[in-house]
PDB file of N, CA and C in Angstrom:
ATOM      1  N   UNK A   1      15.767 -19.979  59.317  1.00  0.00           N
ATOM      2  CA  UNK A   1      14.575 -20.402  58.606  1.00  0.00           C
ATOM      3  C   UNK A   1      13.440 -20.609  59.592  1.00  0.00           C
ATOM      4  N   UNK A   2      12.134 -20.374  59.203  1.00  0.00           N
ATOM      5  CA  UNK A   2      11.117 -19.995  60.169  1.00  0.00           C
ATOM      6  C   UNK A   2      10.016 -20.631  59.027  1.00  0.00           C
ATOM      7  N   UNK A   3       9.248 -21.324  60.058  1.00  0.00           N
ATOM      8  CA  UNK A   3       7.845 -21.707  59.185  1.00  0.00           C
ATOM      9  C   UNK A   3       6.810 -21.018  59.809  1.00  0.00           C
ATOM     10  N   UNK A   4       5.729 -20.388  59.308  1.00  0.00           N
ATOM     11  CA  UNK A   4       4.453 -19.595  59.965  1.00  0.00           C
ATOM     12  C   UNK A   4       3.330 -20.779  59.816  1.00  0.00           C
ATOM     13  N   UNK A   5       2.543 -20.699  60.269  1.00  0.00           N
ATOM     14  CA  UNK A   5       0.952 -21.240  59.955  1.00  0.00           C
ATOM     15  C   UNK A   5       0.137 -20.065  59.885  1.00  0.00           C
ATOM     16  N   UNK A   6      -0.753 -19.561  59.050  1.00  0.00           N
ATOM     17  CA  UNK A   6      -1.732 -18.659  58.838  1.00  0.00           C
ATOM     18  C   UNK A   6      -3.082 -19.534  58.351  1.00  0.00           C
ATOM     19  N   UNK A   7      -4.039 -19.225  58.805  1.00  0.00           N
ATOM     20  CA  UNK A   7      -5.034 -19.627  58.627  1.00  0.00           C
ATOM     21  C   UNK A   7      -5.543 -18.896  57.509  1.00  0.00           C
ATOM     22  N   UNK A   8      -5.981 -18.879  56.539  1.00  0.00           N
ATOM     23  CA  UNK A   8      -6.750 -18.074  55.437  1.00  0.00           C
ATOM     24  C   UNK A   8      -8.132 -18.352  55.166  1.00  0.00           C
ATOM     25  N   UNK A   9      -8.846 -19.532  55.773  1.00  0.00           N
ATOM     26  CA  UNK A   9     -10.958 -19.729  56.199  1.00  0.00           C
ATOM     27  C   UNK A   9     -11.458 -18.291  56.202  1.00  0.00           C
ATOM     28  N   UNK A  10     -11.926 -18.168  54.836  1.00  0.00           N
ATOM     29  CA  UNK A  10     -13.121 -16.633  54.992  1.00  0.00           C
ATOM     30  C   UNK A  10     -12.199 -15.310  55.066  1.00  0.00           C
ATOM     31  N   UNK A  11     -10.869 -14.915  55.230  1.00  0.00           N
ATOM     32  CA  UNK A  11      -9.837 -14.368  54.595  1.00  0.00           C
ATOM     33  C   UNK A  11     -10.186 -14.237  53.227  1.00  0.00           C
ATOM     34  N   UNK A  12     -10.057 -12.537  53.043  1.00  0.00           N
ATOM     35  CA  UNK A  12      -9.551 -11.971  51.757  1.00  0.00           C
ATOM     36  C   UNK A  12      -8.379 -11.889  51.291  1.00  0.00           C
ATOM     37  N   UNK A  13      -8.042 -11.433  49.855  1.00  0.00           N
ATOM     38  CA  UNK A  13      -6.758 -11.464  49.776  1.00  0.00           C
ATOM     39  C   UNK A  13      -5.930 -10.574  50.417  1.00  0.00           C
ATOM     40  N   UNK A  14      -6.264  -9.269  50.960  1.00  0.00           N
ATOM     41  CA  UNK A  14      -6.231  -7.829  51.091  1.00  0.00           C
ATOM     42  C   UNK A  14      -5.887  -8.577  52.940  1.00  0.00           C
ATOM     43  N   UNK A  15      -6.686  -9.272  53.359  1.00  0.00           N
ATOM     44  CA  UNK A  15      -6.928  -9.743  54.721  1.00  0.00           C
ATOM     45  C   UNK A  15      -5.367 -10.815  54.972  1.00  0.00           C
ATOM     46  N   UNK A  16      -4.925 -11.616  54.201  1.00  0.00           N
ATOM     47  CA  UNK A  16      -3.921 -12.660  54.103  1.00  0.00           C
ATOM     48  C   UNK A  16      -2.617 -11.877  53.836  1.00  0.00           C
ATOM     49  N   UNK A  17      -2.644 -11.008  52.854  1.00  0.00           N
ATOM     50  CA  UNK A  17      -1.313 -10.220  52.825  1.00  0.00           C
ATOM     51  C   UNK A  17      -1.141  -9.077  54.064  1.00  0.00           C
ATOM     52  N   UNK A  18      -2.380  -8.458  54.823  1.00  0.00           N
ATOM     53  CA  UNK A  18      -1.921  -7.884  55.679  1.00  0.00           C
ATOM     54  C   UNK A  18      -1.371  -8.810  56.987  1.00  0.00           C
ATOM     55  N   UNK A  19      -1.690 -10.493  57.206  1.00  0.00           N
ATOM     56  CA  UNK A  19      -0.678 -11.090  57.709  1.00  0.00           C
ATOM     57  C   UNK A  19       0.139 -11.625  57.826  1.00  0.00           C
ATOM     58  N   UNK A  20       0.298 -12.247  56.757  1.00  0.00           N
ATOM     59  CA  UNK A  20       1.676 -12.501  55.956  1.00  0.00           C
ATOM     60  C   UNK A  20       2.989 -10.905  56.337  1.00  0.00           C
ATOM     61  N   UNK A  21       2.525 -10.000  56.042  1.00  0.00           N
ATOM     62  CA  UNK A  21       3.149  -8.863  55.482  1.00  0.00           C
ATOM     63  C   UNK A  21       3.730  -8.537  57.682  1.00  0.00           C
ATOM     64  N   UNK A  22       2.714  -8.943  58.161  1.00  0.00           N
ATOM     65  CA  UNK A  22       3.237  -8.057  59.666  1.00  0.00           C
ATOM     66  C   UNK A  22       3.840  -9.601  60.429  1.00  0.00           C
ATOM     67  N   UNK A  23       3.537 -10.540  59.887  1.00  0.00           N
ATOM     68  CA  UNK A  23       4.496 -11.793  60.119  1.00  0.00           C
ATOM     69  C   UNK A  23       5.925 -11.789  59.784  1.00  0.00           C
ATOM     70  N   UNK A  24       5.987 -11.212  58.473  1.00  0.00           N
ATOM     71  CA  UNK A  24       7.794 -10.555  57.843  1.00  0.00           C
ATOM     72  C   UNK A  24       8.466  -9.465  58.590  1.00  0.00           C
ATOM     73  N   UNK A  25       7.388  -8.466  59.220  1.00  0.00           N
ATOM     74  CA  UNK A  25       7.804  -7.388  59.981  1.00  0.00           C
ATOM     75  C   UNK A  25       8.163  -7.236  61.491  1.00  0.00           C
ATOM     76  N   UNK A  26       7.993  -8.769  61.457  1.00  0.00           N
ATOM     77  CA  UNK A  26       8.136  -9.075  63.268  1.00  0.00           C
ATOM     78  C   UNK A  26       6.575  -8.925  64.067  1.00  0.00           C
ATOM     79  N   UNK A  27       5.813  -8.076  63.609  1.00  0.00           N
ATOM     80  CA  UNK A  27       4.608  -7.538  64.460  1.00  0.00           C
ATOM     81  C   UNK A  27       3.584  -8.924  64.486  1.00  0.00           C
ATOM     82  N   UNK A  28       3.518  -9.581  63.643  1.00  0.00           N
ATOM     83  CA  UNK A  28       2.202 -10.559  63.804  1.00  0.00           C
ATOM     84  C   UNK A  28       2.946 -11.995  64.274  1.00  0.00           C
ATOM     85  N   UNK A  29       2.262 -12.794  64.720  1.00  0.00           N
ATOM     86  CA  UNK A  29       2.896 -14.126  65.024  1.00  0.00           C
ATOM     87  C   UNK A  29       1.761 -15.338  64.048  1.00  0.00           C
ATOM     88  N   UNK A  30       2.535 -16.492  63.897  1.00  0.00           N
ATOM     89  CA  UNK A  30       1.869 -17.788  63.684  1.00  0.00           C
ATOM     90  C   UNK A  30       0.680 -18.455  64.643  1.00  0.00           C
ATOM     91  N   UNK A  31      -0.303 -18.116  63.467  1.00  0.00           N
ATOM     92  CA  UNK A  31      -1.585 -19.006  63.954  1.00  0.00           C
ATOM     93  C   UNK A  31      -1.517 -20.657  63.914  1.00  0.00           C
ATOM     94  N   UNK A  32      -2.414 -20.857  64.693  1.00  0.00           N
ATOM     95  CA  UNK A  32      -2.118 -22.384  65.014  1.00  0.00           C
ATOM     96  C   UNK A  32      -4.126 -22.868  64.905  1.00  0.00           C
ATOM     97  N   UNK A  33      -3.110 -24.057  63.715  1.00  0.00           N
ATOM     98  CA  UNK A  33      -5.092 -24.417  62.917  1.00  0.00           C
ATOM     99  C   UNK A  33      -5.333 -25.637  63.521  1.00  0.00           C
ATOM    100  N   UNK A  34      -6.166 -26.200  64.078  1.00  0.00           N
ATOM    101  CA  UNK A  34      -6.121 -27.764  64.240  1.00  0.00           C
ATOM    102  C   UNK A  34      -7.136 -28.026  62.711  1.00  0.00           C
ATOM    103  N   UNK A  35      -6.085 -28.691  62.026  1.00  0.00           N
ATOM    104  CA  UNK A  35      -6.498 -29.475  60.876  1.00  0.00           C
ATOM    105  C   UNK A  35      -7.362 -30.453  60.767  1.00  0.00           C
ATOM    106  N   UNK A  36      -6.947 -31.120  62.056  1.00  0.00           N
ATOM    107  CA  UNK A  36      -7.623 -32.692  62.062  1.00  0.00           C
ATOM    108  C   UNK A  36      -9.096 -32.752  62.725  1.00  0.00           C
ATOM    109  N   UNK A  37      -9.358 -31.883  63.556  1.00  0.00           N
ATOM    110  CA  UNK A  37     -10.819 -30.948  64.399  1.00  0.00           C
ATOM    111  C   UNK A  37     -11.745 -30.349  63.150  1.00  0.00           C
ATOM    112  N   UNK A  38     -10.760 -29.690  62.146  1.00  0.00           N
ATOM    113  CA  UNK A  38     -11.558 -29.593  60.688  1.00  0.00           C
ATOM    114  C   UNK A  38     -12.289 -30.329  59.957  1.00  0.00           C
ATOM    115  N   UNK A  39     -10.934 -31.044  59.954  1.00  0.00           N
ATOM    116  CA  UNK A  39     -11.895 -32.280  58.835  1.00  0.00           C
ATOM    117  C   UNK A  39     -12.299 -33.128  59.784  1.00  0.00           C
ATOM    118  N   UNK A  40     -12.403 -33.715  60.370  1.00  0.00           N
ATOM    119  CA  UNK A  40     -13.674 -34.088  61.187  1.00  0.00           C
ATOM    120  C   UNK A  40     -14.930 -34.092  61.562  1.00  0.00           C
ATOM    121  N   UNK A  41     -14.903 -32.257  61.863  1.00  0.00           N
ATOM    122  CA  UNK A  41     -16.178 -31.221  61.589  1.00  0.00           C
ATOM    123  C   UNK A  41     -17.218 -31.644  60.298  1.00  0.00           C
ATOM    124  N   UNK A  42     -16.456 -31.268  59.125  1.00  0.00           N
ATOM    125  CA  UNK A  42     -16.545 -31.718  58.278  1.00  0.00           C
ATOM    126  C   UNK A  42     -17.067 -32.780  57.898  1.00  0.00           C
ATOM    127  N   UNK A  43     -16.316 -33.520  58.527  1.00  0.00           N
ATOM    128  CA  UNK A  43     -17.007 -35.114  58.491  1.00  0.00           C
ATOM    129  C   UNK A  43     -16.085 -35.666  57.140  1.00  0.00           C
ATOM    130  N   UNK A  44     -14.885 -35.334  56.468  1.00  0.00           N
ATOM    131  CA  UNK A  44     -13.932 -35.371  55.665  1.00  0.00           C
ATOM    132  C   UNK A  44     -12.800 -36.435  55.887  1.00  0.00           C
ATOM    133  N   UNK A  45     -12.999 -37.369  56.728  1.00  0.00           N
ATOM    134  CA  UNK A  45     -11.639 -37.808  57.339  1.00  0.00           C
ATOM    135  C   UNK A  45     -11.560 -39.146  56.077  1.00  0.00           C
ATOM    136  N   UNK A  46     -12.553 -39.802  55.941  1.00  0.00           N
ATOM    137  CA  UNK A  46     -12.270 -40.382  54.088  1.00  0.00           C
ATOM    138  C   UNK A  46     -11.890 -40.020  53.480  1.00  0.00           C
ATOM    139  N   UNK A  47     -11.852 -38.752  53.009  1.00  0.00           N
ATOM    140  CA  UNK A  47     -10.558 -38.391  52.155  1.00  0.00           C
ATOM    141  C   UNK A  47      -9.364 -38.361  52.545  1.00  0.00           C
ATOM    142  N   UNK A  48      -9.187 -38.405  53.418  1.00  0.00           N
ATOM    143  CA  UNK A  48      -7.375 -37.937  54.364  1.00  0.00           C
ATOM    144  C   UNK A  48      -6.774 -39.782  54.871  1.00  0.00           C
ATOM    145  N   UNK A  49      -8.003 -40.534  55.255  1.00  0.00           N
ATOM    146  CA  UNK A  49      -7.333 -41.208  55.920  1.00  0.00           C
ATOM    147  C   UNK A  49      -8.057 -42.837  55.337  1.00  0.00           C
ATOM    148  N   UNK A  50      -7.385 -43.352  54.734  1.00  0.00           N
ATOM    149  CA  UNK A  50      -7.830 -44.985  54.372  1.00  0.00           C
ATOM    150  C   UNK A  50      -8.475 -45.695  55.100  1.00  0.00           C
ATOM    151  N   UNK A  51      -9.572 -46.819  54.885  1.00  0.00           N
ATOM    152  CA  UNK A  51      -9.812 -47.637  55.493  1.00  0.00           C
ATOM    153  C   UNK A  51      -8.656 -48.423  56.155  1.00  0.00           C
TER     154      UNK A  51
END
């Protein structure tokens, strides 16, 4: 059992299945998102994280 991370930000669908699809085939590897650098950016961290 194997978990991937794919990023999909501004990804089509056409764009997500061709990495998904070469991730199953061995050819693509797992992207790595910093989540928390996001919402931050964002300025989002009230929603994620309680007073």
């Amino acid at each position: 059992n194997k978990v991937f991370e794919v990023n999909v930000t501004g990804k089509n669908i056409v764009e997500v299945s061709d990495v998904v699809t070469d991730i199953i085939k061995g050819d693509g590897h797992s992207e790595q998102v910093d989540w928390l650098d996001m919402v931050a950016r964002k300025n989002d961290l009230k929603k994620f994280f309680a007073d």
